[in-house]
C-alpha atoms as a PDB file:
ATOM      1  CA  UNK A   1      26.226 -18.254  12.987  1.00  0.00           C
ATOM      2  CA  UNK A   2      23.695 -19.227  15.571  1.00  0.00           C
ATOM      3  CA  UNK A   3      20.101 -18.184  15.280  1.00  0.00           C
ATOM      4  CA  UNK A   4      17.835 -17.125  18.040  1.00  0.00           C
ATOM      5  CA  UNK A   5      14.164 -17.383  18.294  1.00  0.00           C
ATOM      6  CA  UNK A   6      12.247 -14.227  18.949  1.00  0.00           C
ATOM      7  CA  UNK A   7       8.886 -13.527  19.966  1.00  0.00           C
ATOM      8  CA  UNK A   8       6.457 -13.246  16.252  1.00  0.00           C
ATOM      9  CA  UNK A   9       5.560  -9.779  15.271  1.00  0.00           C
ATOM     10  CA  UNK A  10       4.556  -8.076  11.875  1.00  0.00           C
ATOM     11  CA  UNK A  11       8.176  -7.484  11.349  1.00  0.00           C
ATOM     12  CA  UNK A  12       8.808 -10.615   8.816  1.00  0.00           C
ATOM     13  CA  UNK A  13       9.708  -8.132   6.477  1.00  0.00           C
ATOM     14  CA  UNK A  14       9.513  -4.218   5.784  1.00  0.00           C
ATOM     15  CA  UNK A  15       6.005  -3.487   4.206  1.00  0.00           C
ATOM     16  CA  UNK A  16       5.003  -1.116   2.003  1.00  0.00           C
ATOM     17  CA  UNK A  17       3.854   2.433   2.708  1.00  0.00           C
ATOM     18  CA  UNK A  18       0.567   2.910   1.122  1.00  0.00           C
ATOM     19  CA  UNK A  19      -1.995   5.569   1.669  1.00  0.00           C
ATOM     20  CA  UNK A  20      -5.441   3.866   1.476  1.00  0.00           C
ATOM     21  CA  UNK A  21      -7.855   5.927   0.356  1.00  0.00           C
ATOM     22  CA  UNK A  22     -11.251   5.889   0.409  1.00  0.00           C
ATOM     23  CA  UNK A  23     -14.766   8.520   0.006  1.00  0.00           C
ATOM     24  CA  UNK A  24     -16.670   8.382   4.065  1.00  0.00           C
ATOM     25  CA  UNK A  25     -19.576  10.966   3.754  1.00  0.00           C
ATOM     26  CA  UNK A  26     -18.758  12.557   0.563  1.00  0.00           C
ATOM     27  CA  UNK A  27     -15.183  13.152   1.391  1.00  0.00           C
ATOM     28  CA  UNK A  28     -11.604  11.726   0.294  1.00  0.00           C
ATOM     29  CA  UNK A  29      -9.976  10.392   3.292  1.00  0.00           C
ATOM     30  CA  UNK A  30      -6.846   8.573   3.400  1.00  0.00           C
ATOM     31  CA  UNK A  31      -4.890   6.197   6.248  1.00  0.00           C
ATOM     32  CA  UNK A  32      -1.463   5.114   5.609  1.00  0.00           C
ATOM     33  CA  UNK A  33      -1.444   1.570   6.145  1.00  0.00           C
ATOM     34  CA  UNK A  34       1.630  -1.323   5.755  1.00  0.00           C
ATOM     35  CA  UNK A  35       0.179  -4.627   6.308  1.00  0.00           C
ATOM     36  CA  UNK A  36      -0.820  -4.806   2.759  1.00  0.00           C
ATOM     37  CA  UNK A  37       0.503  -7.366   0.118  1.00  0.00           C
ATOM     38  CA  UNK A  38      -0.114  -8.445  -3.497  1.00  0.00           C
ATOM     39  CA  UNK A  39      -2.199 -12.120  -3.248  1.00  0.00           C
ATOM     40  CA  UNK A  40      -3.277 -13.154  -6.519  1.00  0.00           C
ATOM     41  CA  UNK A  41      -1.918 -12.438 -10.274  1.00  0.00           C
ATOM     42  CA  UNK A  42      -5.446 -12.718 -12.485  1.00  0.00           C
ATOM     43  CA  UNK A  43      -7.445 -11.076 -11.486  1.00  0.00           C
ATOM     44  CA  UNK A  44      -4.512  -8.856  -9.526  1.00  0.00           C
ATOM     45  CA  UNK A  45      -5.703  -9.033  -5.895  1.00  0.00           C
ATOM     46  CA  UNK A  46      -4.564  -7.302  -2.929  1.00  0.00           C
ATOM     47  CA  UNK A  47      -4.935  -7.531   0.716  1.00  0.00           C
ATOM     48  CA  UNK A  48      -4.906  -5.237   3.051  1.00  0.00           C
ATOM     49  CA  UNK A  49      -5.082  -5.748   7.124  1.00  0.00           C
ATOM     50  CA  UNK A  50      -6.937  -2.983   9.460  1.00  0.00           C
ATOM     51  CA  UNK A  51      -8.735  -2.191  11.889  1.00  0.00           C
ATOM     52  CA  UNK A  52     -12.407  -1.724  10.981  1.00  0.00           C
ATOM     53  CA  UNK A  53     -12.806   0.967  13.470  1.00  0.00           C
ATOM     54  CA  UNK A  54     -10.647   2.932  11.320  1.00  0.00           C
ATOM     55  CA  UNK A  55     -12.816   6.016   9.531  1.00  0.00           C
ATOM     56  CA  UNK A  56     -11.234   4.801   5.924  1.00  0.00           C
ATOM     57  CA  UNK A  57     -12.902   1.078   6.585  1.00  0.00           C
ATOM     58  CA  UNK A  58     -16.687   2.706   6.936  1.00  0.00           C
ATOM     59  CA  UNK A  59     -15.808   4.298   3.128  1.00  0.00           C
ATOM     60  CA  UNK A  60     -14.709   0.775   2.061  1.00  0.00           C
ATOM     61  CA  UNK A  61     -17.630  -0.927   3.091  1.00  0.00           C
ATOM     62  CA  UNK A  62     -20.419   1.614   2.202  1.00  0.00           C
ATOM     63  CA  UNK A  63     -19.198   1.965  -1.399  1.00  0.00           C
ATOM     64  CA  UNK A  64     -17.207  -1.486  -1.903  1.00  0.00           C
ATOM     65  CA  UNK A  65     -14.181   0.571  -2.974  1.00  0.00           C
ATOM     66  CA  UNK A  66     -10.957   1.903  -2.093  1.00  0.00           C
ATOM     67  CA  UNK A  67      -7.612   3.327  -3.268  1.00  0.00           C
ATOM     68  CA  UNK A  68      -3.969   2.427  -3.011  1.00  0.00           C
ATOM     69  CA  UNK A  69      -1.515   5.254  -2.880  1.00  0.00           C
ATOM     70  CA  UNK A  70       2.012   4.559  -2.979  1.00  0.00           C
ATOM     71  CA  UNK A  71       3.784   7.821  -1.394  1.00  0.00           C
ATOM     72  CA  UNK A  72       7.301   9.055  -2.144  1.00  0.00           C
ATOM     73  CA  UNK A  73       9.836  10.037   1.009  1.00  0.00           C
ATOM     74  CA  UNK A  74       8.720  13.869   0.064  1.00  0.00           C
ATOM     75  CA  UNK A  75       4.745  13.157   1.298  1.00  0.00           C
ATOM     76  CA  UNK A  76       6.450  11.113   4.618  1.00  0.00           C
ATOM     77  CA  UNK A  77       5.184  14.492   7.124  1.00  0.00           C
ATOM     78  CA  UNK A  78       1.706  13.830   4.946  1.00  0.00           C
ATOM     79  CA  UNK A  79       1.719  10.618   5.440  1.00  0.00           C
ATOM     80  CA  UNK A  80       2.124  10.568   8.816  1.00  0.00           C
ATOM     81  CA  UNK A  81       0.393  12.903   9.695  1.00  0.00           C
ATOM     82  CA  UNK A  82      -2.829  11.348   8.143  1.00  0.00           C
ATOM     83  CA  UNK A  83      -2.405   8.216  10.312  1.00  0.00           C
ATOM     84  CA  UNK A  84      -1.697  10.617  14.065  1.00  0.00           C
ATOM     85  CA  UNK A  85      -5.364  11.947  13.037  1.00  0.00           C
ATOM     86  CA  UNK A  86      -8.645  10.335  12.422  1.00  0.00           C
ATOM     87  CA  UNK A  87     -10.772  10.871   9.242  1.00  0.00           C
ATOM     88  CA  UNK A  88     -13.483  10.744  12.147  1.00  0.00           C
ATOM     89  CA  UNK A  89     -12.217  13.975  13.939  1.00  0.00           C
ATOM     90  CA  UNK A  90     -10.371  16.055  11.159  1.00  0.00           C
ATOM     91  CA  UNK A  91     -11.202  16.648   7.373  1.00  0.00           C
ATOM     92  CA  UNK A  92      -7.848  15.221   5.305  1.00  0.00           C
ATOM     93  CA  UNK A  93      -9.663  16.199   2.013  1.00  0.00           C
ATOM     94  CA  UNK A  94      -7.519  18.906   1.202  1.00  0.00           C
ATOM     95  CA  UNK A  95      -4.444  17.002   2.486  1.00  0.00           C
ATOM     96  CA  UNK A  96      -3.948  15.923  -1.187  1.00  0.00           C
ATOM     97  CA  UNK A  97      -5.024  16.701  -4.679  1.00  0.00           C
ATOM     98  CA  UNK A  98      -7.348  14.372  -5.653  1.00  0.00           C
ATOM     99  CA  UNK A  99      -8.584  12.509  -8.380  1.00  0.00           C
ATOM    100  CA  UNK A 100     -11.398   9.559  -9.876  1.00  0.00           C
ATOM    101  CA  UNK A 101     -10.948   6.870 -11.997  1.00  0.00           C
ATOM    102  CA  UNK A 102     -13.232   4.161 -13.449  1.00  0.00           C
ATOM    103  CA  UNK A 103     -14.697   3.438  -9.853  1.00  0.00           C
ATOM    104  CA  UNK A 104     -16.212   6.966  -9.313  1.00  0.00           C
ATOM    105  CA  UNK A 105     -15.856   6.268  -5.405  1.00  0.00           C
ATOM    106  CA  UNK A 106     -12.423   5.432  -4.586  1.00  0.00           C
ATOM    107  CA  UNK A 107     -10.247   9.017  -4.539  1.00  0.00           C
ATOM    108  CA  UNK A 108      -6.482   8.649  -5.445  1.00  0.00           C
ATOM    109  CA  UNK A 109      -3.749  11.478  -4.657  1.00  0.00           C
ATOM    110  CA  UNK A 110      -2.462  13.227  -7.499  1.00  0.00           C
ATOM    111  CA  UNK A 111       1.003  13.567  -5.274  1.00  0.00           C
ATOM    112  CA  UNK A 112       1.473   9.683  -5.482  1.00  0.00           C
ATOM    113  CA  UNK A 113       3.482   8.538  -8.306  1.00  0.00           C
ATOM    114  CA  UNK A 114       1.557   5.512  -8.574  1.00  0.00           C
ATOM    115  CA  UNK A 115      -1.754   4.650  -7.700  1.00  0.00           C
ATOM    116  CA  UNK A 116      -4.582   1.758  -8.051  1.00  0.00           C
ATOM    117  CA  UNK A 117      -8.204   1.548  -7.524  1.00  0.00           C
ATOM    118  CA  UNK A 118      -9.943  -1.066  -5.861  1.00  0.00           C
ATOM    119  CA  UNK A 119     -13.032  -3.268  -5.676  1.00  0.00           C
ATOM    120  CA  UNK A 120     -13.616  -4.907  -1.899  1.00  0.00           C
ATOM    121  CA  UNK A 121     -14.301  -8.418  -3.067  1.00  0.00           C
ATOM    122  CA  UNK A 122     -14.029 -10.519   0.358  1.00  0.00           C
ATOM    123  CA  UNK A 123     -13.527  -9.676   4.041  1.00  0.00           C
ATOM    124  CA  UNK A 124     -12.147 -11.488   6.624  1.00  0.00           C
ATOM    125  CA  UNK A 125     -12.374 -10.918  10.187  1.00  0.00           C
ATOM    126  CA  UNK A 126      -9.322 -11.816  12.585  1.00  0.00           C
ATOM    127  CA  UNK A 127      -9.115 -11.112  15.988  1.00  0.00           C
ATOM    128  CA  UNK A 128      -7.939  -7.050  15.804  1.00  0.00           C
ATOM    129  CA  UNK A 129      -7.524  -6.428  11.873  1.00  0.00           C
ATOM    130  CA  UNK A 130     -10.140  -6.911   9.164  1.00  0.00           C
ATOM    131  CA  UNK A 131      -8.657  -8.042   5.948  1.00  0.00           C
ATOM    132  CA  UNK A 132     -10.061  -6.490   2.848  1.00  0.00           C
ATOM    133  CA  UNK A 133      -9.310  -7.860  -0.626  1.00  0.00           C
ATOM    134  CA  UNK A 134      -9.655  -5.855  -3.373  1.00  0.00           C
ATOM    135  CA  UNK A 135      -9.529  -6.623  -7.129  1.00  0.00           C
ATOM    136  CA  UNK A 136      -7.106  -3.904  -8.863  1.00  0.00           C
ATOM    137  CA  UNK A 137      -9.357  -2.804 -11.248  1.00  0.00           C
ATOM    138  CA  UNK A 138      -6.790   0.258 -12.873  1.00  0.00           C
ATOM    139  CA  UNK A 139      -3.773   1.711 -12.111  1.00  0.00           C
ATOM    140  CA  UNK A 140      -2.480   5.175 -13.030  1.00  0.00           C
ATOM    141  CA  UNK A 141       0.959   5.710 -12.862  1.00  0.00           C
ATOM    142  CA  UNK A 142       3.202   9.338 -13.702  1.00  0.00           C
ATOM    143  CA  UNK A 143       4.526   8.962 -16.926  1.00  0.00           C
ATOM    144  CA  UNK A 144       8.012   9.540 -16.268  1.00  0.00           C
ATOM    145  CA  UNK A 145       8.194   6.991 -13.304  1.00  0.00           C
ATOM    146  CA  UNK A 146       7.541   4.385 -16.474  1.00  0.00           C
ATOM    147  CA  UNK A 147      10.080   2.329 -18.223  1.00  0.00           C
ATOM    148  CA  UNK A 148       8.991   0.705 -21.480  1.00  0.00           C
ATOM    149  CA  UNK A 149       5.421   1.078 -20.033  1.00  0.00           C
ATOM    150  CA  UNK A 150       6.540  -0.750 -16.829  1.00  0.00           C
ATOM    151  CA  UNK A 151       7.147   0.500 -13.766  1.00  0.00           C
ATOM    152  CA  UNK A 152      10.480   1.865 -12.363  1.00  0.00           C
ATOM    153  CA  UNK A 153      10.396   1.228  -8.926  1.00  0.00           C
ATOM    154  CA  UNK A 154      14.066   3.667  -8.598  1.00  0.00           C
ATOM    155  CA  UNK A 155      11.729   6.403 -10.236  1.00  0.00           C
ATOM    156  CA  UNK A 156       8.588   5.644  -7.824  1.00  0.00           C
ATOM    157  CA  UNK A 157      10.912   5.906  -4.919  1.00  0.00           C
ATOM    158  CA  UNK A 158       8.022   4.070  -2.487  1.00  0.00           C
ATOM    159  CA  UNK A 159       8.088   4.507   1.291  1.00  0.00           C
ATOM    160  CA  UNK A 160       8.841   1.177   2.942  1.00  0.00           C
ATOM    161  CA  UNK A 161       7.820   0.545   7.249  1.00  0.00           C
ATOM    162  CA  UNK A 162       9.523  -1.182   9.594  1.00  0.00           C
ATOM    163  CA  UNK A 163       8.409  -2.630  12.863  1.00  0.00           C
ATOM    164  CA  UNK A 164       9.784  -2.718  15.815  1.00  0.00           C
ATOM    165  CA  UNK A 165      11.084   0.866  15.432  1.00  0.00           C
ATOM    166  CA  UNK A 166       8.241   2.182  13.675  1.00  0.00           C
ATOM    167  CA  UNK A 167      10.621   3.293  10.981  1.00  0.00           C
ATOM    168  CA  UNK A 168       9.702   4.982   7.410  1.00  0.00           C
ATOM    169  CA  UNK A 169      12.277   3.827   5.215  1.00  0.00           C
ATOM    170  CA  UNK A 170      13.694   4.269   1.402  1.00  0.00           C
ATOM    171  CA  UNK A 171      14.048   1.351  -1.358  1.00  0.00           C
ATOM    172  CA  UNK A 172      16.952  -0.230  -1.591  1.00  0.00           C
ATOM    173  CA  UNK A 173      19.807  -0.624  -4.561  1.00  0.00           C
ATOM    174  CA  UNK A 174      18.739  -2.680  -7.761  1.00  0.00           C
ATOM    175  CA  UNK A 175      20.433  -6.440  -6.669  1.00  0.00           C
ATOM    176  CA  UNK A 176      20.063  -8.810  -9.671  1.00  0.00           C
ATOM    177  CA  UNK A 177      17.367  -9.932 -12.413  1.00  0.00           C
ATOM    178  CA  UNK A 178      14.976 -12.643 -11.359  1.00  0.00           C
ATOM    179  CA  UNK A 179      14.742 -15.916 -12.593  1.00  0.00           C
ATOM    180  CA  UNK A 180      17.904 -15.477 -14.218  1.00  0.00           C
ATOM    181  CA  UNK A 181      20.620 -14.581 -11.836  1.00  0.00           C
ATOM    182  CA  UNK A 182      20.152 -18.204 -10.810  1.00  0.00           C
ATOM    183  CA  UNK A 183      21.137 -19.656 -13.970  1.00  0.00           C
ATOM    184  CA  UNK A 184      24.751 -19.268 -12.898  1.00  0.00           C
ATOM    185  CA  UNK A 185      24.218 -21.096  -9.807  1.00  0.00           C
ATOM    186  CA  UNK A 186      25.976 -24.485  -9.017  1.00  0.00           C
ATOM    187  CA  UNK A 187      24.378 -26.492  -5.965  1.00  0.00           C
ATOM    188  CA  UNK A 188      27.383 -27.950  -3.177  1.00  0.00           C
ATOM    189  CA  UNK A 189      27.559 -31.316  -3.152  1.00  0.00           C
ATOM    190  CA  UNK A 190      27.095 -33.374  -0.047  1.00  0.00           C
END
């Protein structure tokens, strides 16, 4: 099988839906945003890549905090519709029920099955996209998406995006247990 090279594009691999939340004037407001990943195991760290023009980036920088929102395939017209209008122009308080944890400033949706608060604790600045990095400080998740006080990611059910098609997607099926499905593994020889 031959491989051709194609022009680089945030389409490495599909990224999680999440619904960034964040209080701008004494308001919730929430963007979905994908370019968001997991960076750091202790303290848990996350990244996440936007535009600072975005309404949701003037909440993370006035109060230092935000919210991750992980919606399920039923909040999708939500969703979406949250990132067609701005924060700027339209109220997307009631959008959502929402609710405050230990950070007092970062407002998480009831509706999402799992959910994290945030402390900003570096920016960068690229080209387009600030990155923010937040420090998960607590994460509330529905009890009956847990299994053995883990999450089940079936039970979550998170929205996934794709580029180029600009494609909301579901999770996949369960494909083996890490760091032991390799155990059965035998290298070729040359």
């Amino acid at each position: 099988m031959s491989k051709v090279s194609i022009e680089p594009g945030p389409f490495v691999m599909p990224m999680p839906t999440v619904l960034v939340g964040a209080e701008v004037g004494g308001e919730a407001n929430f963007m979905p945003a994908a370019f968001i990943g997991i960076v750091n195991f202790q303290p848990v760290t996350v990244a996440c890549g936007m535009s600072p023009t975005h309404h949701t980036c003037r909440g993370m920088e006035d109060h230092g905090t935000f919210s991750l929102n992980l919606p399920g395939p039923e909040l999708v017209k939500e969703t979406d519709w949250c990132g067609i209008n701005s924060g700027g122009k339209v109220s997307k308080s009631s959008v959502f029920e929402t609710f405050y944890g230990k950070l007092e400033t970062a407002p998480m949706i009831r509706e999402c099955r799992f959910t994290a608060e945030c402390e900003v604790v570096r920016k960068v600045v690229f080209k387009v996209d600030t990155v923010y990095f937040g420090e998960v400080v607590a994460v509330y998740a529905d009890e009956e998406v847990l299994k053995d006080g883990a999450p089940d990611w079936r039970k979550i059910d998170p929205l996934l995006f794709t580029f180029p098609d600009n494609g909301y997607w579901k999770l996949g099926e369960y494909v083996a247990k890490a760091w032991e499905i390799g155990n059965d593994y035998e290298p070729k020889t040359k």
